[in-house]
C-alpha atoms as a PDB file:
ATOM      1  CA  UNK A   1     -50.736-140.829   2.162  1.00  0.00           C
ATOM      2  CA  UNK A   2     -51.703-139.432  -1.531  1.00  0.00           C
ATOM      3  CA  UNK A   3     -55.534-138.973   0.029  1.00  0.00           C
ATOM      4  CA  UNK A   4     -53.884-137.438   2.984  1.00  0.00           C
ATOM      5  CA  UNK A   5     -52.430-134.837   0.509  1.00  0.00           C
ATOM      6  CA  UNK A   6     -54.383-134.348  -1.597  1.00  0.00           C
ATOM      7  CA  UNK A   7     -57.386-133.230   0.871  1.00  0.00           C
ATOM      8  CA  UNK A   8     -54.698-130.912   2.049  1.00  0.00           C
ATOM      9  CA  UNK A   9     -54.077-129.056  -0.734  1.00  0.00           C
ATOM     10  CA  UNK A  10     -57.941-128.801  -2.078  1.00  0.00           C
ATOM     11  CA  UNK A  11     -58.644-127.338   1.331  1.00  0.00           C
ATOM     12  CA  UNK A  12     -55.571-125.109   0.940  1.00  0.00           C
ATOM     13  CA  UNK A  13     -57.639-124.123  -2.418  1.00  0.00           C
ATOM     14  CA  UNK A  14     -61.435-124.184  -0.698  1.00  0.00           C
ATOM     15  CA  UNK A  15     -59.899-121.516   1.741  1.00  0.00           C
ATOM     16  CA  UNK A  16     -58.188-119.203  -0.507  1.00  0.00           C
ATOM     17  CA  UNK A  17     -61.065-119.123  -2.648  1.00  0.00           C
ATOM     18  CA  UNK A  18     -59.045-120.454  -5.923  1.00  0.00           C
ATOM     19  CA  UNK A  19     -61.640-121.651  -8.867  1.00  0.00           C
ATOM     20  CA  UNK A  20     -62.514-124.023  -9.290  1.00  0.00           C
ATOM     21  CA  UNK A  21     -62.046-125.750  -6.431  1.00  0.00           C
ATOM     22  CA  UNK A  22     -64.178-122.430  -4.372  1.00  0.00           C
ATOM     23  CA  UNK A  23     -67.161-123.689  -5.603  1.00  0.00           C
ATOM     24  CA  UNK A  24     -67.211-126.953  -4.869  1.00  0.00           C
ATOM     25  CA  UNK A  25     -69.246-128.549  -1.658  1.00  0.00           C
ATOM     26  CA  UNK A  26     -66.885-128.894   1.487  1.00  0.00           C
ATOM     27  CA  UNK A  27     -68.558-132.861   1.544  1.00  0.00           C
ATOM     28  CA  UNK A  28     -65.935-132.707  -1.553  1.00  0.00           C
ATOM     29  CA  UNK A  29     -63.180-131.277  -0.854  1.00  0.00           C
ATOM     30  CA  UNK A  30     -62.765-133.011   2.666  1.00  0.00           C
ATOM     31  CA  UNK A  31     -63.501-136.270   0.915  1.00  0.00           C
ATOM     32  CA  UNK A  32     -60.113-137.403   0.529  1.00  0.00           C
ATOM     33  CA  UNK A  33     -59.858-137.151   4.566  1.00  0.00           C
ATOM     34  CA  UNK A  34     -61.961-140.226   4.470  1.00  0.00           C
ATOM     35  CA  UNK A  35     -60.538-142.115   1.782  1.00  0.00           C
ATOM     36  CA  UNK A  36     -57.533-141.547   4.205  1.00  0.00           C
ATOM     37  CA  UNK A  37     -59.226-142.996   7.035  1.00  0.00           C
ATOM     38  CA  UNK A  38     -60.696-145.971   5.372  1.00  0.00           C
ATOM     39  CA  UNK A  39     -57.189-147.015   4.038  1.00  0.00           C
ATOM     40  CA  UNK A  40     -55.514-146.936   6.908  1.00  0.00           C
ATOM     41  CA  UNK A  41     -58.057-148.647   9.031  1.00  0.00           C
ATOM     42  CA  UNK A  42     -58.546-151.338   6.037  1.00  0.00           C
ATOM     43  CA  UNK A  43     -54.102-151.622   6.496  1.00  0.00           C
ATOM     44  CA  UNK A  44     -54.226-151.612  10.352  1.00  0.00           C
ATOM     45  CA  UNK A  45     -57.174-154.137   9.984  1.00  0.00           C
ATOM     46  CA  UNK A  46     -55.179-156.413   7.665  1.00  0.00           C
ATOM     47  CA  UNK A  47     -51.597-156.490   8.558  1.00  0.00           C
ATOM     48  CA  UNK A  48     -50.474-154.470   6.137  1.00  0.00           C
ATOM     49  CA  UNK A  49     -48.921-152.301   7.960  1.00  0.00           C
ATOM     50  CA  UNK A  50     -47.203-154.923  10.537  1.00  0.00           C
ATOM     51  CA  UNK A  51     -46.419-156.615   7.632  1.00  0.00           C
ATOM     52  CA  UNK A  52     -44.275-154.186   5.415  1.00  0.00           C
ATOM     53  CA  UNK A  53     -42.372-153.182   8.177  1.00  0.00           C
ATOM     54  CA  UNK A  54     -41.269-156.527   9.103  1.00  0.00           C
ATOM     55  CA  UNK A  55     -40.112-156.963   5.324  1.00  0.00           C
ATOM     56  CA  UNK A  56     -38.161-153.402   5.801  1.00  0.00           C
ATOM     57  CA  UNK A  57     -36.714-154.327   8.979  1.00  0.00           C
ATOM     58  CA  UNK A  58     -35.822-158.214   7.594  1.00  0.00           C
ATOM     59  CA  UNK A  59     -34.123-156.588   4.752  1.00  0.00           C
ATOM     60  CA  UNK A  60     -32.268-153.949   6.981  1.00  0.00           C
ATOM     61  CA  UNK A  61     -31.178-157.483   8.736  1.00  0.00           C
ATOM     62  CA  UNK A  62     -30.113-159.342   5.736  1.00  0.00           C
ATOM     63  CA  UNK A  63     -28.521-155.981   4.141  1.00  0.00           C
ATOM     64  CA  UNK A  64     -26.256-155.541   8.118  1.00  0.00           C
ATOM     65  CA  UNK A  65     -25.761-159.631   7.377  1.00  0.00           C
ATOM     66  CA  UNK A  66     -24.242-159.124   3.947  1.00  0.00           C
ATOM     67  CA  UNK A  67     -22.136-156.047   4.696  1.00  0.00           C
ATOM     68  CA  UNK A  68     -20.238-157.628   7.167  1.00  0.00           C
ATOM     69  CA  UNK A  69     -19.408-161.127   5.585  1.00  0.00           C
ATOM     70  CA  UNK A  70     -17.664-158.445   2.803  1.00  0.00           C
ATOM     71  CA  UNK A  71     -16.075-157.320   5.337  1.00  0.00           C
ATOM     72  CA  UNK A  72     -15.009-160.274   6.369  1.00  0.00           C
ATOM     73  CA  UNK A  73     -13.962-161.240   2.958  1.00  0.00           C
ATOM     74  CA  UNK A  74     -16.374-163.679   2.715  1.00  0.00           C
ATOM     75  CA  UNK A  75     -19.327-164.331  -0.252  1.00  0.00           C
ATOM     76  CA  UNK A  76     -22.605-163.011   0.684  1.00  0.00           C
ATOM     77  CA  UNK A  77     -24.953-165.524   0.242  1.00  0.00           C
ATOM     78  CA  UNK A  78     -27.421-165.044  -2.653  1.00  0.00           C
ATOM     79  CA  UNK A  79     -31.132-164.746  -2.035  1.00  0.00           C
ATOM     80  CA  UNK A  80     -33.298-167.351  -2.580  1.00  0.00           C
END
């Protein structure tokens, strides 16, 4: 996502004509646009993706789980 920004805003410079970033190469300044690509095909590849939002939505889960034994007026139980 940084990549992702950060290729956005150099060719936010690159077309306003703001130095120094006017006189670099395009091949630079849309660089970042690849980096972009690369990670997220490397995360998609990988898991990584699947994977943290499976942790986000367990945690979601456990969070509902604990809210209502309070409720409840019960002890949550404590991570292991």
């Amino acid at each position: 996502m940084y990549a992702l920004l950060l290729g956005i805003f150099l060719m936010l410079l690159k077309y306003l004509a703001i130095e120094p970033v006017a006189n670099w190469s395009w091949w630079w300044v849309l660089s970042p646009f690849a980096v972009a690509v690369a990670w997220w095909a490397w995360a998609d590849a990988t898991g990584y993706t699947k994977r943290k939002a499976m942790e986000k939505m367990d945690q979601r889960k456990q969070d509902r789980i604990n809210r209502n034994k309070e409720a409840l007026g019960m002890k949550a139980r404590r991570p292991r």
